[in-house]
Structure formats: C-alpha cells, structure tokens
PDB file of N, CA and C in Angstrom:
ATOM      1  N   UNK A   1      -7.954  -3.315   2.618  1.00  0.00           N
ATOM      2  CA  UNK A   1      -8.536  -4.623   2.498  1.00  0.00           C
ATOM      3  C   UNK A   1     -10.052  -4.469   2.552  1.00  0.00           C
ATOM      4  N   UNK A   2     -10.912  -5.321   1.149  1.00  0.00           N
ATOM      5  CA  UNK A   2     -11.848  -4.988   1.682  1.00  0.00           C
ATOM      6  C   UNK A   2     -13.028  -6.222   2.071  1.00  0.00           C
ATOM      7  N   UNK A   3     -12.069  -7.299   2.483  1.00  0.00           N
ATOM      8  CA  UNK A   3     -13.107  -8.594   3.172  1.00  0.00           C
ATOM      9  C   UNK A   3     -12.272  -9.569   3.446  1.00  0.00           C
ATOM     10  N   UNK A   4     -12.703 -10.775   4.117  1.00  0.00           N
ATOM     11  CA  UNK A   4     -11.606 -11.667   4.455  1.00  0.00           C
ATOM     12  C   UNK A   4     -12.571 -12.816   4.424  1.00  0.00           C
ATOM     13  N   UNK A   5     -12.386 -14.319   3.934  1.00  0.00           N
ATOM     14  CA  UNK A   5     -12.556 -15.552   3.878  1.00  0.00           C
ATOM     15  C   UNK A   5     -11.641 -16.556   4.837  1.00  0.00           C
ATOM     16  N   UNK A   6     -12.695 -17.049   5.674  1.00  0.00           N
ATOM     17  CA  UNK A   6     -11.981 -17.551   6.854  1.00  0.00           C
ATOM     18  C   UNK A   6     -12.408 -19.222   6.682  1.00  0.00           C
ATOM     19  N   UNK A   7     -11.308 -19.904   6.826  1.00  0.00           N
ATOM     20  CA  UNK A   7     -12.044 -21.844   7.028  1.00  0.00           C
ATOM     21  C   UNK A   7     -10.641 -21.889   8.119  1.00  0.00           C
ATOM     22  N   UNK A   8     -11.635 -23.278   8.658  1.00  0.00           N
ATOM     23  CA  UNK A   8     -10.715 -24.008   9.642  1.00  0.00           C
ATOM     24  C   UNK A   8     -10.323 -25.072   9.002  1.00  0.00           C
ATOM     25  N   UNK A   9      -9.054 -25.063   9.577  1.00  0.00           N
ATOM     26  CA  UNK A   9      -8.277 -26.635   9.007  1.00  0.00           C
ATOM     27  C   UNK A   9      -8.638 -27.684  10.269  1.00  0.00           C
ATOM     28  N   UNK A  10      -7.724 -28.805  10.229  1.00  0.00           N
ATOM     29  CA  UNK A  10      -7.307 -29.853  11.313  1.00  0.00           C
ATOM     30  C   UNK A  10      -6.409 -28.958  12.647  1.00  0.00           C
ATOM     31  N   UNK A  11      -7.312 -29.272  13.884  1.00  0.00           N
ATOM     32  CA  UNK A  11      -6.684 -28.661  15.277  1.00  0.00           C
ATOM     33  C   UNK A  11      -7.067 -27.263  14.728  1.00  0.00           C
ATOM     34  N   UNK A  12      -6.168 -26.390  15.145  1.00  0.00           N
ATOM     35  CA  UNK A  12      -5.919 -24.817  15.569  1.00  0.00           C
ATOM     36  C   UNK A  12      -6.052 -23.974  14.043  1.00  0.00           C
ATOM     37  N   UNK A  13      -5.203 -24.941  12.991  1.00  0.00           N
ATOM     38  CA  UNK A  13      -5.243 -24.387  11.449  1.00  0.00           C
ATOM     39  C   UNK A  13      -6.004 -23.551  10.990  1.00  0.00           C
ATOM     40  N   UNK A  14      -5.908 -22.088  10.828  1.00  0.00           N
ATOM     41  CA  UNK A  14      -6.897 -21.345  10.153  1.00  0.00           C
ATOM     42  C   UNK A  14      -6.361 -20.722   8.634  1.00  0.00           C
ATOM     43  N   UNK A  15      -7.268 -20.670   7.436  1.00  0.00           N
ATOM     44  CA  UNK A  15      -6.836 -20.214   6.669  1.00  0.00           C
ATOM     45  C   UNK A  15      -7.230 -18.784   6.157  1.00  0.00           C
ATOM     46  N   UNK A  16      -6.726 -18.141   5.813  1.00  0.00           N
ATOM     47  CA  UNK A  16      -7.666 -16.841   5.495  1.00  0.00           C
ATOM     48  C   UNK A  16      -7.652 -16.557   3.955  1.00  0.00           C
ATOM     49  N   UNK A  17      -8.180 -15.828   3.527  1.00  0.00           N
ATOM     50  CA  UNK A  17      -7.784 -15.386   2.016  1.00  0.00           C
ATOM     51  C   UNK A  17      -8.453 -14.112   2.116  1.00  0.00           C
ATOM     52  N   UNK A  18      -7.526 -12.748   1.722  1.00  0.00           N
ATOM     53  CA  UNK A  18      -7.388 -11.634   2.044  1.00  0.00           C
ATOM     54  C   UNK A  18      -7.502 -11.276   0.870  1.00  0.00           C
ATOM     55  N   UNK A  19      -9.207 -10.125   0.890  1.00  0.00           N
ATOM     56  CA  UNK A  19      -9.395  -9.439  -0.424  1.00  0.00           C
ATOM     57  C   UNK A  19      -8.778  -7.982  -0.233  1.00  0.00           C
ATOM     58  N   UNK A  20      -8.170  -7.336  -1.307  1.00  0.00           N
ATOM     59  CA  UNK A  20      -8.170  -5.989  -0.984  1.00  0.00           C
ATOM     60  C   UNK A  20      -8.531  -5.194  -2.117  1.00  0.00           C
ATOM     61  N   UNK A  21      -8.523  -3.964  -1.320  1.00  0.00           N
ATOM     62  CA  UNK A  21      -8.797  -2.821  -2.503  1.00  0.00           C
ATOM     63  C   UNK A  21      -8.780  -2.765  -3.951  1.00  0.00           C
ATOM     64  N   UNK A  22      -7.492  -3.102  -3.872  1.00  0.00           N
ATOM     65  CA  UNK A  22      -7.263  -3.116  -5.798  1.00  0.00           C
ATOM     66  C   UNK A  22      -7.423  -4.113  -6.773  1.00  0.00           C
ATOM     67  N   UNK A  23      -8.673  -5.018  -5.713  1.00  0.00           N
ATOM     68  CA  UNK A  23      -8.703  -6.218  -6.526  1.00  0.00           C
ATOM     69  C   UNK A  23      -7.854  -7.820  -6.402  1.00  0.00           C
ATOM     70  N   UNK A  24      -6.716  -7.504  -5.932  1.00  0.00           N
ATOM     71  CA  UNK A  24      -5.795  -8.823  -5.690  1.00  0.00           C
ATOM     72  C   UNK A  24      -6.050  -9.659  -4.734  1.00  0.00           C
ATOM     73  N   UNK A  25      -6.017 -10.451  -4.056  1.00  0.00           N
ATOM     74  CA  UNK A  25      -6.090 -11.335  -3.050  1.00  0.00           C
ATOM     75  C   UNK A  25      -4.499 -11.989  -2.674  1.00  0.00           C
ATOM     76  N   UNK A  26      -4.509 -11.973  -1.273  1.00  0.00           N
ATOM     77  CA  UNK A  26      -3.437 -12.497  -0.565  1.00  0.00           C
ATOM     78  C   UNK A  26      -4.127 -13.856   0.499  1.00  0.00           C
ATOM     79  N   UNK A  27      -3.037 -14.895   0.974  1.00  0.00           N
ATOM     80  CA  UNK A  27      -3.521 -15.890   1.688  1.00  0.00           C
ATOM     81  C   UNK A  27      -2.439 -15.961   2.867  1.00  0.00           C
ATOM     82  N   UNK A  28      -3.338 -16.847   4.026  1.00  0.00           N
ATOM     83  CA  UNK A  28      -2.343 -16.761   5.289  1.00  0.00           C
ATOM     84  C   UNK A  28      -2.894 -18.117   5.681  1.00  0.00           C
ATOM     85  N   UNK A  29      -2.020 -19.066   6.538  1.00  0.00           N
ATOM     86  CA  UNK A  29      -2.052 -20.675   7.176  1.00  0.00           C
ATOM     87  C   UNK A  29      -1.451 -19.893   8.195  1.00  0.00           C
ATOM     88  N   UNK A  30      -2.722 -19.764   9.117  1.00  0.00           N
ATOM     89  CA  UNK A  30      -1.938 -19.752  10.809  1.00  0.00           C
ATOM     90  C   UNK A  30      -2.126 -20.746  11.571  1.00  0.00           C
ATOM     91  N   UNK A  31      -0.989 -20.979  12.609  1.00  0.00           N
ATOM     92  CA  UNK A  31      -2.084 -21.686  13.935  1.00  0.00           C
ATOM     93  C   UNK A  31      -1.112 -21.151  15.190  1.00  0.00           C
ATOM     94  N   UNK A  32      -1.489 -21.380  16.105  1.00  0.00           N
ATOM     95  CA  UNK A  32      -0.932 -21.161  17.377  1.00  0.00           C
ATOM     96  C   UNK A  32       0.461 -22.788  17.892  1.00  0.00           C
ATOM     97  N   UNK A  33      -0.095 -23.460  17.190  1.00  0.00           N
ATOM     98  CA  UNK A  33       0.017 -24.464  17.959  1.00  0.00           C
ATOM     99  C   UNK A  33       1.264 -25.785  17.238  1.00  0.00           C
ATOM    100  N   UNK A  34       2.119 -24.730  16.069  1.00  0.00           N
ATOM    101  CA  UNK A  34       3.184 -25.814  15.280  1.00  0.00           C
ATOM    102  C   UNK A  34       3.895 -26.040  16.452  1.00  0.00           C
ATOM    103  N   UNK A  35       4.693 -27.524  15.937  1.00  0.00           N
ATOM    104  CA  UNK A  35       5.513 -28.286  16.406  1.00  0.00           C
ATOM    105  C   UNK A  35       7.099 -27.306  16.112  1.00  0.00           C
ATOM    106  N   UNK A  36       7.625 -27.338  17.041  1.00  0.00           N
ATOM    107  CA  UNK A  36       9.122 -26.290  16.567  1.00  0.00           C
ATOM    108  C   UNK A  36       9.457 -26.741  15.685  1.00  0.00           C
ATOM    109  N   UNK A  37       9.982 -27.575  14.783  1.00  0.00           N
ATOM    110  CA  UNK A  37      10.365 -27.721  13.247  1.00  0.00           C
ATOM    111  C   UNK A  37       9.550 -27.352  12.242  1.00  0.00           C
ATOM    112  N   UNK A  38       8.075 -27.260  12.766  1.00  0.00           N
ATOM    113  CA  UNK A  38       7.648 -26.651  11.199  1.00  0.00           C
ATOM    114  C   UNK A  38       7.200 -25.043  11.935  1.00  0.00           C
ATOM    115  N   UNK A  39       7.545 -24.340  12.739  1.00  0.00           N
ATOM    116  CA  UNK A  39       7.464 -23.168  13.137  1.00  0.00           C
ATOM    117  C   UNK A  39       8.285 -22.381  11.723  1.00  0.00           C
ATOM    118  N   UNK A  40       7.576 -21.611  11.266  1.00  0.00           N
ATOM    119  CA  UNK A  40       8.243 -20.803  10.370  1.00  0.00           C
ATOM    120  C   UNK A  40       7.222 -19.745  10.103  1.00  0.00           C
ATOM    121  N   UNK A  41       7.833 -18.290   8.842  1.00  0.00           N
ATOM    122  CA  UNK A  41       7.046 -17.538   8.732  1.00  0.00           C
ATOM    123  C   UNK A  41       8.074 -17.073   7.563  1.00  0.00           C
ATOM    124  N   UNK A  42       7.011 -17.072   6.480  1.00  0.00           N
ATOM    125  CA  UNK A  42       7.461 -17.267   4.720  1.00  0.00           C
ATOM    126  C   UNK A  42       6.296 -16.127   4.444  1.00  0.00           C
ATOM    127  N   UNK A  43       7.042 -14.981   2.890  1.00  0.00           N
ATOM    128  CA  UNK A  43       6.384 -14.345   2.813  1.00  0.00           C
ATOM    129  C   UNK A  43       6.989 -14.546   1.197  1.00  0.00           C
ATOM    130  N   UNK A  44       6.120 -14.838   0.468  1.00  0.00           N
ATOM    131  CA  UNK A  44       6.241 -14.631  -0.943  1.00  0.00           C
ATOM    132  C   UNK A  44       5.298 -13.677  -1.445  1.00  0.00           C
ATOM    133  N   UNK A  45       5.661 -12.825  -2.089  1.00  0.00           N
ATOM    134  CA  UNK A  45       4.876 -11.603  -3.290  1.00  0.00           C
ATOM    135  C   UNK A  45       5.344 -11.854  -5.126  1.00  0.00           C
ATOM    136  N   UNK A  46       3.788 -12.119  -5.161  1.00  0.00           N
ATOM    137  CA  UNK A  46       3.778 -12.339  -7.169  1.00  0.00           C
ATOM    138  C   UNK A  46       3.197 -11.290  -7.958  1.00  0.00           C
ATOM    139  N   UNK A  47       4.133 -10.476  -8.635  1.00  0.00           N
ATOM    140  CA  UNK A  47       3.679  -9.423  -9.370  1.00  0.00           C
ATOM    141  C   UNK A  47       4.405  -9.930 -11.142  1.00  0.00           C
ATOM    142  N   UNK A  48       3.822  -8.845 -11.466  1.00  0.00           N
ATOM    143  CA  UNK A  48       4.712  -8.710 -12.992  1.00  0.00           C
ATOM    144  C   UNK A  48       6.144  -9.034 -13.429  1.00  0.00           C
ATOM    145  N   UNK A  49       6.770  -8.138 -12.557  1.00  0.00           N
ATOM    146  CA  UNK A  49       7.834  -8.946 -12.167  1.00  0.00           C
ATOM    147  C   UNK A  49       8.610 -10.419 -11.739  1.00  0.00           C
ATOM    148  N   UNK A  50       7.836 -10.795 -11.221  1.00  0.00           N
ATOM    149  CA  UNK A  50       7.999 -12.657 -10.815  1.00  0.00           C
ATOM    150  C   UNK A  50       7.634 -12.635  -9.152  1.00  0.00           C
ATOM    151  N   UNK A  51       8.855 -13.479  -8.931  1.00  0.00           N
ATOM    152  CA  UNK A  51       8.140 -13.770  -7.544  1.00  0.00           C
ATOM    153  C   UNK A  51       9.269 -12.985  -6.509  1.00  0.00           C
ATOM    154  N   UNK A  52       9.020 -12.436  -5.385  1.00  0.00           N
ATOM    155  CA  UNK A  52       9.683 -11.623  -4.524  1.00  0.00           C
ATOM    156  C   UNK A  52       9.763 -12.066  -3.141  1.00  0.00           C
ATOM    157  N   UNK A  53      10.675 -12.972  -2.512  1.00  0.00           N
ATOM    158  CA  UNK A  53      11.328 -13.083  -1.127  1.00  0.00           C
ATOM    159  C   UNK A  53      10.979 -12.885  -0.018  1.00  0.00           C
ATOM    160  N   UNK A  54      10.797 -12.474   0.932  1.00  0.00           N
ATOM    161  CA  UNK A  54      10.837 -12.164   2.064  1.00  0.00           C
ATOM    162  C   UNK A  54      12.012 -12.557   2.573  1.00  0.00           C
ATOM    163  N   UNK A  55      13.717 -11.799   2.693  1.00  0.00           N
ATOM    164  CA  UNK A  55      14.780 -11.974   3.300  1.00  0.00           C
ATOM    165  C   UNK A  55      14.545 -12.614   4.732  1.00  0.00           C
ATOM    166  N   UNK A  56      15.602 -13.659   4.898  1.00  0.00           N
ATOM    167  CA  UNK A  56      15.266 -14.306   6.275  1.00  0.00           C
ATOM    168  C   UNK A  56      15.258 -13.045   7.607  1.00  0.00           C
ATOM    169  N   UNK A  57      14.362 -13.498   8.203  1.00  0.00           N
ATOM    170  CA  UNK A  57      15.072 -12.935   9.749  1.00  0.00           C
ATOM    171  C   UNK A  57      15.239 -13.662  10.713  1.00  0.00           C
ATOM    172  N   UNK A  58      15.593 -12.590  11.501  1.00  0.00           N
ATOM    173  CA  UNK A  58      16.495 -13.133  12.915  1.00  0.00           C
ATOM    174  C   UNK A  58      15.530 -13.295  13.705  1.00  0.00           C
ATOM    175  N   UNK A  59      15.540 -14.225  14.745  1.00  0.00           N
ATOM    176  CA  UNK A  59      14.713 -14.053  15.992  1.00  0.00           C
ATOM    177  C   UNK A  59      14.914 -13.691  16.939  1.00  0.00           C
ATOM    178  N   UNK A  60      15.145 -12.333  17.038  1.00  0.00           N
ATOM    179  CA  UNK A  60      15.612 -10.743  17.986  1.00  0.00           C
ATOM    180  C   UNK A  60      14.402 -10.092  17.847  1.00  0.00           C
ATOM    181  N   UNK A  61      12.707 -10.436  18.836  1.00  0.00           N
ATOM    182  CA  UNK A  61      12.151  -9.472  19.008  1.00  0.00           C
ATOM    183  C   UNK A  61      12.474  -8.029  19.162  1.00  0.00           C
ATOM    184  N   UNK A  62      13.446  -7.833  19.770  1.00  0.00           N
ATOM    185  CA  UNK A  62      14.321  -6.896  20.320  1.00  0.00           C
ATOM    186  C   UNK A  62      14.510  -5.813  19.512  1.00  0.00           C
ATOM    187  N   UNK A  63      14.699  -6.362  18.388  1.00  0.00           N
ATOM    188  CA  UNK A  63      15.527  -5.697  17.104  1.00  0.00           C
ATOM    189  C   UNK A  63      14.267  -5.475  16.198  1.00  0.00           C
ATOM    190  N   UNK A  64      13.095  -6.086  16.306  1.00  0.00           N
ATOM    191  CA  UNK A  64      12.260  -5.186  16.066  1.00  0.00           C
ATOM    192  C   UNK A  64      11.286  -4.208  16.743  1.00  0.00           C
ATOM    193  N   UNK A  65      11.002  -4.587  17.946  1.00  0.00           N
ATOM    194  CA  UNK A  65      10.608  -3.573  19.021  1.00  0.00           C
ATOM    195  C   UNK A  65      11.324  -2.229  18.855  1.00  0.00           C
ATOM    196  N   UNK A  66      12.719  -2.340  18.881  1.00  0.00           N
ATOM    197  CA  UNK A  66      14.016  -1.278  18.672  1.00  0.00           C
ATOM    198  C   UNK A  66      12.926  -0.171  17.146  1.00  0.00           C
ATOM    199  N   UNK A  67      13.193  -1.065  16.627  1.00  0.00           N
ATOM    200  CA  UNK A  67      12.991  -0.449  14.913  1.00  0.00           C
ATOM    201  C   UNK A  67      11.535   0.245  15.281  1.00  0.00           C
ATOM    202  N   UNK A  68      10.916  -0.149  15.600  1.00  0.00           N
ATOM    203  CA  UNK A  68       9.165   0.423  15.927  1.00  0.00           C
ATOM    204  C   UNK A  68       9.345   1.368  16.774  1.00  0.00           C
ATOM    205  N   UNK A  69      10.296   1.558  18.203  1.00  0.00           N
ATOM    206  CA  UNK A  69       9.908   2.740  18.607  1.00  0.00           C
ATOM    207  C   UNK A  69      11.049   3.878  18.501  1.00  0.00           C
ATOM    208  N   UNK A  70      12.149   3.754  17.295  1.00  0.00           N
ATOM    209  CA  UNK A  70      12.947   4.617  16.947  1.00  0.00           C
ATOM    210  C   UNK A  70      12.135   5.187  15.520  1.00  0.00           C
ATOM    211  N   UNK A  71      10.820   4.497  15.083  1.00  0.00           N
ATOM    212  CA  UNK A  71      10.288   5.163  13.932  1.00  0.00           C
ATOM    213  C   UNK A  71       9.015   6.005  15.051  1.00  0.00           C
ATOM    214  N   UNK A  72       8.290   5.421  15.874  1.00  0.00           N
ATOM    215  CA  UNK A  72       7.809   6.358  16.891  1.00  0.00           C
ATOM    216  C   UNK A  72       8.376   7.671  17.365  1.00  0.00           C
ATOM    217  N   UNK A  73       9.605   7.118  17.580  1.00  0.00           N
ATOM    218  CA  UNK A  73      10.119   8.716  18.222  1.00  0.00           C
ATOM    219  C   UNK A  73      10.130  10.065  17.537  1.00  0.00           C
ATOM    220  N   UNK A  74      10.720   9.126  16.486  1.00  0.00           N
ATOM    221  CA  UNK A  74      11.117  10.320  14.813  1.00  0.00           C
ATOM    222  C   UNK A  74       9.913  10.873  14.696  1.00  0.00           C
ATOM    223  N   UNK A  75       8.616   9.999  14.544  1.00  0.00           N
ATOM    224  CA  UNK A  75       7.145  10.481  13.972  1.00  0.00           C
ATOM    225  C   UNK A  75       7.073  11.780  14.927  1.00  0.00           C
ATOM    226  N   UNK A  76       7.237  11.366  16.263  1.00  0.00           N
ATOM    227  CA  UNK A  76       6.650  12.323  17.457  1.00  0.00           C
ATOM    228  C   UNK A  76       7.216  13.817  17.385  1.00  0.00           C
ATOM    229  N   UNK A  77       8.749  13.578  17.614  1.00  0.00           N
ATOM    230  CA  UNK A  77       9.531  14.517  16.961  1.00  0.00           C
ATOM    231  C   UNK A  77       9.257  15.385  16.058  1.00  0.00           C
ATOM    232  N   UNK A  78       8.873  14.948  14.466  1.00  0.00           N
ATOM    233  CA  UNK A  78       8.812  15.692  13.388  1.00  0.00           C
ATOM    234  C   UNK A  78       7.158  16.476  13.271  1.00  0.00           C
ATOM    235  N   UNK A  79       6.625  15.723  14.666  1.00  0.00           N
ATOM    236  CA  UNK A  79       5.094  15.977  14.128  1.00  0.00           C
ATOM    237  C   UNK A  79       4.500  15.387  13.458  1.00  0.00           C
ATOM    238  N   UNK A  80       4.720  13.950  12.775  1.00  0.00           N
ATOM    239  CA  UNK A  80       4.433  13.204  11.635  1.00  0.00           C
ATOM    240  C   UNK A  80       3.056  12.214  12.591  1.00  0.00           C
ATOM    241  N   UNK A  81       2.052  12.506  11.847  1.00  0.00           N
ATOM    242  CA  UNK A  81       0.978  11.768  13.086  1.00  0.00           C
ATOM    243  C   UNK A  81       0.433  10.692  11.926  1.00  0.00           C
ATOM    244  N   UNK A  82       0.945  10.211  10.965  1.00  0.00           N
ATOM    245  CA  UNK A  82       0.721   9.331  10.411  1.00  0.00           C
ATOM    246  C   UNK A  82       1.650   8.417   9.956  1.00  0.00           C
ATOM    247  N   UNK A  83       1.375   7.064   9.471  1.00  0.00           N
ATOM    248  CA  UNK A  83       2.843   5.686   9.532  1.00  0.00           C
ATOM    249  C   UNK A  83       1.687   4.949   9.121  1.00  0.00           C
ATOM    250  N   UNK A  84       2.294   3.600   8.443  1.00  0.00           N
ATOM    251  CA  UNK A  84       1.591   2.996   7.712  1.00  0.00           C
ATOM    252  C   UNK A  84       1.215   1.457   8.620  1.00  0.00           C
ATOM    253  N   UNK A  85       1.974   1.672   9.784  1.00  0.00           N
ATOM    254  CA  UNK A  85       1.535   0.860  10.508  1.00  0.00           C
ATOM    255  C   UNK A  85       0.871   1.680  12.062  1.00  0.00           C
ATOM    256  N   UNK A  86       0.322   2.719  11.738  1.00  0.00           N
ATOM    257  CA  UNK A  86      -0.309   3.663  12.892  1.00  0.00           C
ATOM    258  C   UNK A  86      -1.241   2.568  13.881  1.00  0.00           C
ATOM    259  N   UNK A  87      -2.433   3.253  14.282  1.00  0.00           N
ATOM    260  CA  UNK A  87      -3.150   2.946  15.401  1.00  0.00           C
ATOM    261  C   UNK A  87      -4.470   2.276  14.357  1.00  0.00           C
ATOM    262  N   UNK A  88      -4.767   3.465  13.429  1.00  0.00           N
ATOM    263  CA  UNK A  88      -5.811   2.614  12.464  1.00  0.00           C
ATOM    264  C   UNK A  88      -5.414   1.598  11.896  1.00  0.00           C
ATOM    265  N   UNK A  89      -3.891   1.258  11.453  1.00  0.00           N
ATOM    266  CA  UNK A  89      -3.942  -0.076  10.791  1.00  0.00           C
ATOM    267  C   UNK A  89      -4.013  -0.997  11.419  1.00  0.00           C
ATOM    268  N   UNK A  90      -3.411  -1.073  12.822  1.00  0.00           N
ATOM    269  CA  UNK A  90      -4.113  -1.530  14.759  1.00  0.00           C
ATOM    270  C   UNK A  90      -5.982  -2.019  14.073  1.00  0.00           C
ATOM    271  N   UNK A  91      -5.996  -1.164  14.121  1.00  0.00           N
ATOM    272  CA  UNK A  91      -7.671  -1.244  14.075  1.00  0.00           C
ATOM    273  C   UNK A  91      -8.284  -1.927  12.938  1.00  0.00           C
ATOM    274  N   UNK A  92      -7.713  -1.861  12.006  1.00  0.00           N
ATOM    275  CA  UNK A  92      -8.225  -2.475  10.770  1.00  0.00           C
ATOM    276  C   UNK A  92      -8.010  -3.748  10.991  1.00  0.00           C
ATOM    277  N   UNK A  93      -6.482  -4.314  11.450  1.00  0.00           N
ATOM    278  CA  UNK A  93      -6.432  -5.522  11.332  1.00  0.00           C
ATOM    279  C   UNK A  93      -6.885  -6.190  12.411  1.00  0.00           C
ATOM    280  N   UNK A  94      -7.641  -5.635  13.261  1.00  0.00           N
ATOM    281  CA  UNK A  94      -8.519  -6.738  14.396  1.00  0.00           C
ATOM    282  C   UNK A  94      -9.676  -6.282  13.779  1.00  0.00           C
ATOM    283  N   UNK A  95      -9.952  -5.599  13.079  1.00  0.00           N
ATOM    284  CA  UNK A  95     -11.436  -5.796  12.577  1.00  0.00           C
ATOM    285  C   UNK A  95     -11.624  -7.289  11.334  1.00  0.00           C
ATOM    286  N   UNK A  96     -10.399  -7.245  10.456  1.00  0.00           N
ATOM    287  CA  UNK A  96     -10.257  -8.340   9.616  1.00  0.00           C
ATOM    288  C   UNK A  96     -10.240  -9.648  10.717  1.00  0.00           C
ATOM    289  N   UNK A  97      -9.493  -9.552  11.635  1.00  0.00           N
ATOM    290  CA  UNK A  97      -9.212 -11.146  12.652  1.00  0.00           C
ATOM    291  C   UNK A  97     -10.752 -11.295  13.223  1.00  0.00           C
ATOM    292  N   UNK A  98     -11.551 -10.418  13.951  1.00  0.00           N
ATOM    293  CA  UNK A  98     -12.993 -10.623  14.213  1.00  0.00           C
ATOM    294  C   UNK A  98     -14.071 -10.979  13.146  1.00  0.00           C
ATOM    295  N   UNK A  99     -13.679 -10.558  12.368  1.00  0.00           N
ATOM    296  CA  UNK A  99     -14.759 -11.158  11.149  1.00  0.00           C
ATOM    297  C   UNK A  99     -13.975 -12.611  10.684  1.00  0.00           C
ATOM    298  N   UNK A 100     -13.326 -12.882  10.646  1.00  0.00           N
ATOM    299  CA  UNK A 100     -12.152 -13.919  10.433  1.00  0.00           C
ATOM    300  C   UNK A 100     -12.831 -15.074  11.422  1.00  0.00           C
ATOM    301  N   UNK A 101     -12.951 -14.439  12.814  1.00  0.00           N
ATOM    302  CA  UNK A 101     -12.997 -15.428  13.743  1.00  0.00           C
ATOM    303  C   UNK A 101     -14.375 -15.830  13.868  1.00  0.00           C
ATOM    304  N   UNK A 102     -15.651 -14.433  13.151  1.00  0.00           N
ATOM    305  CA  UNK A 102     -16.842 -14.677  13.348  1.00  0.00           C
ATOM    306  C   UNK A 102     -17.068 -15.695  12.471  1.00  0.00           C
ATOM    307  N   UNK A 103     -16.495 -15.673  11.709  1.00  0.00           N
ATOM    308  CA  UNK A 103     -16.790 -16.758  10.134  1.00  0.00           C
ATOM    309  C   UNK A 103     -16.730 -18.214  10.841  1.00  0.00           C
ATOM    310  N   UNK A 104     -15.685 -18.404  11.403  1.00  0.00           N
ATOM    311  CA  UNK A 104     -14.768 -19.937  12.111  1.00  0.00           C
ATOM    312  C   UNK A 104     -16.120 -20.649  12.915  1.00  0.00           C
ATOM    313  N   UNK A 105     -16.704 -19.142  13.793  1.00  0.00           N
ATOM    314  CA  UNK A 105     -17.431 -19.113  15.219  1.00  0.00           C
ATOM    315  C   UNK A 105     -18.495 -20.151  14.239  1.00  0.00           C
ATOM    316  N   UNK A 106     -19.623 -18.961  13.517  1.00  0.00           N
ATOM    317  CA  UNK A 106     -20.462 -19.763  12.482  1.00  0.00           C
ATOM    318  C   UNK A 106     -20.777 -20.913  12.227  1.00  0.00           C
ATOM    319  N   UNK A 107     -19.453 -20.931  11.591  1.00  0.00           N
ATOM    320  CA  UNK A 107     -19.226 -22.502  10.542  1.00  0.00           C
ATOM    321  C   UNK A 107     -19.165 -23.834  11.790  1.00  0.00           C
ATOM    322  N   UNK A 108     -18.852 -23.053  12.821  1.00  0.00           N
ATOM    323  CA  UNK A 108     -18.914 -24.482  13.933  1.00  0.00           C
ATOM    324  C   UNK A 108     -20.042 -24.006  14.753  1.00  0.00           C
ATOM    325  N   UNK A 109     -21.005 -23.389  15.025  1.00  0.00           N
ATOM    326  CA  UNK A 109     -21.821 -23.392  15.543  1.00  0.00           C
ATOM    327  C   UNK A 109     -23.396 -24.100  14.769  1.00  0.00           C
ATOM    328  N   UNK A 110     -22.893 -24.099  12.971  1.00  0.00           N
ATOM    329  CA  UNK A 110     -24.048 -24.917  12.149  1.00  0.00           C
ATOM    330  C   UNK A 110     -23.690 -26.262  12.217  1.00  0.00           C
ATOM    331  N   UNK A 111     -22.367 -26.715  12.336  1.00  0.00           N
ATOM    332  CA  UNK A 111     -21.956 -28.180  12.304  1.00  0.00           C
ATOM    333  C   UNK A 111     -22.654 -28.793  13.553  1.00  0.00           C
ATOM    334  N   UNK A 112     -22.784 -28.263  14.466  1.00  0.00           N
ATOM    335  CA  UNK A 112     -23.369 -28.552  15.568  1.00  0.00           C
ATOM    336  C   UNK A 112     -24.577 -29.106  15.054  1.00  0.00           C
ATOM    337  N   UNK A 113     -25.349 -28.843  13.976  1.00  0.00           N
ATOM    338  CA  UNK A 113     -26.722 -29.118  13.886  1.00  0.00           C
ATOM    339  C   UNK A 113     -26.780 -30.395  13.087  1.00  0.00           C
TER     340      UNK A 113
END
C-alpha cells in the first residue's frame, strides 16, 4: 500500500480509501460504535473476472485464533520466518491507521478555526 485517504463521517464513522502498489484502490466504512443489527463485515473484490464474495463467517474468534497459531507453529517448525500476515504487515498496517488517524486529527483540529 502506498497511501491512505482518511474523512470522518457522522459520530465514530471513518472512511478510508486505500491506495496500493499496483495502482488499484480499495475502500473501508469503519466505526466502533454500530448498533447490533447493522454490525456486519462484507468483503467484495472486482477484477476482470466480476465480482468475488467474501464466504460468510462464523463468529468463533476461537477458530480463528486456532488457524493463526497452527500456521505459527508450522512457520516455527519448518524455519519459515516469513507469512504474509508476519510482524511487518503488523507494522505496516498501524502505520496506514496513524496516518489515517493523523488525517481525521487535522481535519478537526482546522474546523476548530
């Protein structure tokens, strides 16, 4: 990724729009703060192909905690010191959320004026 566009919505609402490398852009509507009926988490991908799903899941933290440190173990095991969700991608993506949040910080610290 190589930048991120941050606005605030109404309340908590943040939007992002995610540049990356190869040119494409991706978008995200977060907030902390939905009402349990509109709590959800939707992942659509548009390529050449058409449009691509995100299969439902379950809500079994469990079952993914499980999955993360049975791919840990294997890595450790085989010697494999790299994964595509390692420690740098850790790092990358709080570097995108801090610039994300510096943008938000900004934009309400000029409204002030």
């Amino acid at each position: 990724m190589t930048s991120v566009t941050a606005d605030a919505g109404l309340a908590d609402i943040t939007h992002l729009i995610l540049h990356h490398r190869s040119g494409v852009t991706s978008t995200a509507t977060i907030t902390l703060n939905a009402p349990d009926p509109a709590a959800e988490f939707d992942l659509y991908l548009w390529g050449e192909s058409g449009k691509s799903v995100l299969p439902a899941r379950g809500d079994d933290p469990v079952a993914a905690l499980r999955t993360a440190l049975t791919e840990l173990a294997a890595n450790a095991r085989s010697g494999q010191v790299s994964h595509p969700c390692d420690v740098r991608f850790g790092r990358d993506i709080g570097r995108v959320l801090a610039d994300a949040q510096h943008q938000l910080d900004s934009r309400a610290a000029g409204a002030a004026w």
